[in-house]
C-alpha atoms as a PDB file:
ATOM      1  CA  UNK A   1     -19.313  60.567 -24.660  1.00  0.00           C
ATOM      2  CA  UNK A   2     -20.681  63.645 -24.351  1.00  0.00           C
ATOM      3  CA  UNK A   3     -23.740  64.896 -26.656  1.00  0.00           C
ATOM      4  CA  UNK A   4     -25.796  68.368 -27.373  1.00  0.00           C
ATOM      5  CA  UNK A   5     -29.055  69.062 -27.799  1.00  0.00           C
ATOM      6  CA  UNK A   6     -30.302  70.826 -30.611  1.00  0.00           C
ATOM      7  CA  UNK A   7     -33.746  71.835 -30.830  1.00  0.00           C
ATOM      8  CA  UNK A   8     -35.489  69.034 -32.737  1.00  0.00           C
ATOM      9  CA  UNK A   9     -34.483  67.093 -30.198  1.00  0.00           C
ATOM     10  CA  UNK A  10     -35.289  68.385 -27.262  1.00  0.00           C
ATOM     11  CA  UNK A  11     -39.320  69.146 -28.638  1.00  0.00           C
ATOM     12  CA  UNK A  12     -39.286  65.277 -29.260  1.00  0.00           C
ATOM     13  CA  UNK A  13     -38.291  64.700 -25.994  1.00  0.00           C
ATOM     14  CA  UNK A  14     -41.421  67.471 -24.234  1.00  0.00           C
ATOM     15  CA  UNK A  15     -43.762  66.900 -26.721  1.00  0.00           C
ATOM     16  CA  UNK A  16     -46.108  63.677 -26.941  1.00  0.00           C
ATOM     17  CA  UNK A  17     -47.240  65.091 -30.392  1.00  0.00           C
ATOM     18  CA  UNK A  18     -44.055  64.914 -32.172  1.00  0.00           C
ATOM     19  CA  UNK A  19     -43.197  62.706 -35.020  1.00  0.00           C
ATOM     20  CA  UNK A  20     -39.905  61.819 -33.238  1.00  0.00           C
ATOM     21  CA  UNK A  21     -41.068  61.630 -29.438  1.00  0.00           C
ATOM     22  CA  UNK A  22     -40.465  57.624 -29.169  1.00  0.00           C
ATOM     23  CA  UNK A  23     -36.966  58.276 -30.583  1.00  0.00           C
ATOM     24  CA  UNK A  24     -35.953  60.605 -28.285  1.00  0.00           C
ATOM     25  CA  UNK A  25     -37.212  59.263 -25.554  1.00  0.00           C
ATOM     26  CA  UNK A  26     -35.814  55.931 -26.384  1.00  0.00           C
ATOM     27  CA  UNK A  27     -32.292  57.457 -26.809  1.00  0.00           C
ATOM     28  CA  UNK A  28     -29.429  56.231 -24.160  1.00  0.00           C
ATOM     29  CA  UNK A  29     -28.851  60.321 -23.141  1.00  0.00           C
ATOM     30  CA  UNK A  30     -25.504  61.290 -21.096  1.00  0.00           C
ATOM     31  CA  UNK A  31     -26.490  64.178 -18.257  1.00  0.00           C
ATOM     32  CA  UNK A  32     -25.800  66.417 -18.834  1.00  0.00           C
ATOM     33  CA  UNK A  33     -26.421  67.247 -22.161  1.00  0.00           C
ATOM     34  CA  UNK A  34     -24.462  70.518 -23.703  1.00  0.00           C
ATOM     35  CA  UNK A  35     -26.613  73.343 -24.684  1.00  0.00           C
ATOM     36  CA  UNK A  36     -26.891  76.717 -26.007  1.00  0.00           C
ATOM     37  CA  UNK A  37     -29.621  79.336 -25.156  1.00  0.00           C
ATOM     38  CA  UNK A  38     -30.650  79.985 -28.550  1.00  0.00           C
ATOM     39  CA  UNK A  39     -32.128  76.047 -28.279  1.00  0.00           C
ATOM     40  CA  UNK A  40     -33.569  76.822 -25.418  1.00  0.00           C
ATOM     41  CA  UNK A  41     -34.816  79.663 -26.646  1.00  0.00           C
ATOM     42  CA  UNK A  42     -36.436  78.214 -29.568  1.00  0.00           C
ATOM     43  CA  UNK A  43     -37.591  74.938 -28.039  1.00  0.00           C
ATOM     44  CA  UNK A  44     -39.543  76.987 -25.266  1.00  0.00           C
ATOM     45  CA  UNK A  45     -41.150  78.744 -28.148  1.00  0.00           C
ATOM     46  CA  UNK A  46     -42.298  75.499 -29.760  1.00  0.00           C
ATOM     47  CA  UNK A  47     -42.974  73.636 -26.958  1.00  0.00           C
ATOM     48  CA  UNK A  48     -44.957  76.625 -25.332  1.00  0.00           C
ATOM     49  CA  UNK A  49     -43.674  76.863 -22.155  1.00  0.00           C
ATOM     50  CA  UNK A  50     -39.808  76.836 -20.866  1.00  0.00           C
ATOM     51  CA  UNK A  51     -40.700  74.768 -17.887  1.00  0.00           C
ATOM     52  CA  UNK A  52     -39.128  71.369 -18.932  1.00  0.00           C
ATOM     53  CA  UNK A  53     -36.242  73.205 -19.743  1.00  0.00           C
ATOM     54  CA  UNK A  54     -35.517  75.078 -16.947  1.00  0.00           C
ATOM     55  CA  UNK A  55     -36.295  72.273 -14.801  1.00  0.00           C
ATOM     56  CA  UNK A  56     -33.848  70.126 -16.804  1.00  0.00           C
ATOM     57  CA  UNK A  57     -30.920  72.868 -15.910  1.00  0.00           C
ATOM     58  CA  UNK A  58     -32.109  73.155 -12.391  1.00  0.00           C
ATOM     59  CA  UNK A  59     -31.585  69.019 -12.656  1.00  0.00           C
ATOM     60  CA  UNK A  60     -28.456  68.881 -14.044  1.00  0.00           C
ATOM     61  CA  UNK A  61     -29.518  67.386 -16.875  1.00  0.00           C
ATOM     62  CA  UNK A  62     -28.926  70.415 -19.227  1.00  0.00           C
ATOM     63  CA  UNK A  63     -26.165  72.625 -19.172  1.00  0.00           C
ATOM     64  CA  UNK A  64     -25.591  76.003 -21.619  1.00  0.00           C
ATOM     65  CA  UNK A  65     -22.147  75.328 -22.426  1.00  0.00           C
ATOM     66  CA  UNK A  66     -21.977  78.290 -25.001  1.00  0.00           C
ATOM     67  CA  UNK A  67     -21.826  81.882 -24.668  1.00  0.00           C
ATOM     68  CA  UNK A  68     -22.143  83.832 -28.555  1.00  0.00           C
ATOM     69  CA  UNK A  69     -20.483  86.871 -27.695  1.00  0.00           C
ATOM     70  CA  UNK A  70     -16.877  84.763 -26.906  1.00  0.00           C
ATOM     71  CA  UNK A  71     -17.258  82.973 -30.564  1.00  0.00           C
ATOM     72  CA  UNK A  72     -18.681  85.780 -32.469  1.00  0.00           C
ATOM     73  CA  UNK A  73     -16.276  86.054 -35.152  1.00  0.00           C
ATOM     74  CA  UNK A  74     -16.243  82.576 -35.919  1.00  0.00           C
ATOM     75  CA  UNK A  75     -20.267  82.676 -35.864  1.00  0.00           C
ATOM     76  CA  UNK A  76     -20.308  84.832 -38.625  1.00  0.00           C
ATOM     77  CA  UNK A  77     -17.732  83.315 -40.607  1.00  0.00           C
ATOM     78  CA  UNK A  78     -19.748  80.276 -40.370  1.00  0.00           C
ATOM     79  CA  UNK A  79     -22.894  81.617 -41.731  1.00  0.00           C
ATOM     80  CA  UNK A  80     -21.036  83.845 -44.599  1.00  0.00           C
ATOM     81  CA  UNK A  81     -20.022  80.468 -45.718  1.00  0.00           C
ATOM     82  CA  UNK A  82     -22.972  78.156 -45.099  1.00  0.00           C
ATOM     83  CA  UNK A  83     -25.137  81.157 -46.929  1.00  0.00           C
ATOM     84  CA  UNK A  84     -26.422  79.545 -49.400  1.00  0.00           C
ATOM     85  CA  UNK A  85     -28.047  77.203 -47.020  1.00  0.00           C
ATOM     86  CA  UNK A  86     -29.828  80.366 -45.137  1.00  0.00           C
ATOM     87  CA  UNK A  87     -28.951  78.798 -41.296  1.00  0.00           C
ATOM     88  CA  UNK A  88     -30.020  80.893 -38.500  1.00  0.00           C
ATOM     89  CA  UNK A  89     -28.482  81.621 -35.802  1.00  0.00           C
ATOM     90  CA  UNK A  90     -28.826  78.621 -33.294  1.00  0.00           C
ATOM     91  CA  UNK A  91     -27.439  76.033 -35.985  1.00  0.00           C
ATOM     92  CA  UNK A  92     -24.210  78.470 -36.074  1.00  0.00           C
ATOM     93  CA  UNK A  93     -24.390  77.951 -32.240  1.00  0.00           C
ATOM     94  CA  UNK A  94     -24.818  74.366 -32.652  1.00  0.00           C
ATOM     95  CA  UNK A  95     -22.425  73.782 -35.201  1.00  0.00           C
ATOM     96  CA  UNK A  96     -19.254  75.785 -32.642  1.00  0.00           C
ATOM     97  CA  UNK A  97     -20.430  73.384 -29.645  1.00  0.00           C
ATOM     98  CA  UNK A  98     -19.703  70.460 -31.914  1.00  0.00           C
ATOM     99  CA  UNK A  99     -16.545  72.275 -33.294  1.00  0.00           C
ATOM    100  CA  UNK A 100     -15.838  73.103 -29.921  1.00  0.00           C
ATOM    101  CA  UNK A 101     -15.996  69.264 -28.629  1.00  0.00           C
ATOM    102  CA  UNK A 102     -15.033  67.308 -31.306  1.00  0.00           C
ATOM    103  CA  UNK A 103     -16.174  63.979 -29.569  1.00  0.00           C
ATOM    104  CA  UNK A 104     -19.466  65.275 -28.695  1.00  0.00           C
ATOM    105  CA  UNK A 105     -22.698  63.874 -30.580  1.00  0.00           C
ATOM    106  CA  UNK A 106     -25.520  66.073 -31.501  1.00  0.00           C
ATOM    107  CA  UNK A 107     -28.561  65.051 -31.208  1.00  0.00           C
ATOM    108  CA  UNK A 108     -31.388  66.417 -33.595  1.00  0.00           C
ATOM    109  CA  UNK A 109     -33.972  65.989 -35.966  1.00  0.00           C
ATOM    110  CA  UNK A 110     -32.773  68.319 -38.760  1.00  0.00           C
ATOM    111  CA  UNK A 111     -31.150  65.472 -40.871  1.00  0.00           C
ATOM    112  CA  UNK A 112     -31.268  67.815 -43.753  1.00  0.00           C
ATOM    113  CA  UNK A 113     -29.057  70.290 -42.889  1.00  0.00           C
ATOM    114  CA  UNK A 114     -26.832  68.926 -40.271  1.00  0.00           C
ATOM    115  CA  UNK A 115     -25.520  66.308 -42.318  1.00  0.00           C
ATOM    116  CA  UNK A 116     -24.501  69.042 -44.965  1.00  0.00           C
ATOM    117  CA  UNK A 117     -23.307  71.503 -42.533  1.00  0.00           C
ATOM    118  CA  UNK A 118     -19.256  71.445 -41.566  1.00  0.00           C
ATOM    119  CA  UNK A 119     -17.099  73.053 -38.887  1.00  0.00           C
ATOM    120  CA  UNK A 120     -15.133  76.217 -40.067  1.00  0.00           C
ATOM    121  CA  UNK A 121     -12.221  73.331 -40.775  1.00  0.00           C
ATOM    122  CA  UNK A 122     -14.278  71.504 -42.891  1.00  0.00           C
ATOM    123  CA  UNK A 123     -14.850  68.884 -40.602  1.00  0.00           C
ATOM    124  CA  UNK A 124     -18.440  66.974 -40.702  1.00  0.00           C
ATOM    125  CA  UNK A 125     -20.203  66.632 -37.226  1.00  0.00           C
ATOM    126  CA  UNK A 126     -21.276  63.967 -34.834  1.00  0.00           C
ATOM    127  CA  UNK A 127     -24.729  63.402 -35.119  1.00  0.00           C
ATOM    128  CA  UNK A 128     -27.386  61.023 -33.630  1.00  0.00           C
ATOM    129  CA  UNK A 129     -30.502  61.151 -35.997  1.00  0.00           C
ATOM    130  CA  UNK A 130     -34.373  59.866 -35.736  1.00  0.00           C
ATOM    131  CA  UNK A 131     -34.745  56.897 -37.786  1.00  0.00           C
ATOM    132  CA  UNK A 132     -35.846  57.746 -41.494  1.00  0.00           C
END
């Protein structure tokens, strides 16, 4: 089944300090995972350094399987309606990959907003979450 990375998870996965490293770590992954750059973006930012990342795409192991400009539209229709939640920019990203492969699981930490979140269809997502 295939699965994508959101940012939560892949700082779990780098970082020895996070709450949710043994999680992901201990998750059965499928290489290569689906990506966007905004999550890489953002977890090279918190991680300090994109070196894991990049060497994960020069592994195969992560793949950016999204480009914004194609699904613009839709990106903005998405966050008009998920407004009142104030989502940035890489959960609109996240949220078309998973609209965008329906069978796909997401894995991330953000509990709190991906399980409220829904494709433009209405449709909730597949996601893999840390333990509570």
């Amino acid at each position: 089944m295939p699965q994508i990375a959101d940012t939560g998870f892949l700082v779990a996965y780098w970082s020895k300090r996070d709450t949710h490293h043994l999680w992901a770590r201990g998750l059965s992954v499928t290489a290569p995972l689906r990506t966007c750059e905004a999550v890489l973006t953002e977890a090279a930012y918190l991680l300090g350094t994109p070196k894991p990342l990049l060497q994960m795409l020069a592994d195969g192991d992560l793949t950016v399987a999204f480009q914004a400009e194609t699904h613009a539209t839709d990106l903005l229709r998405w966050l008009s309606k998920f407004a009142d939640l104030d989502p940035g920019f890489t959960d609109a990203c996240v949220v078309k990959l998973g609209e965008l492969h329906p069978r796909a699981e997401i894995l991330t930490t953000d509990r709190s907003d991906f399980t409220t979140y829904r494709t433009l269809t209405g449709k909730p997502l597949r996601c893999i979450f840390p333990p509570v």
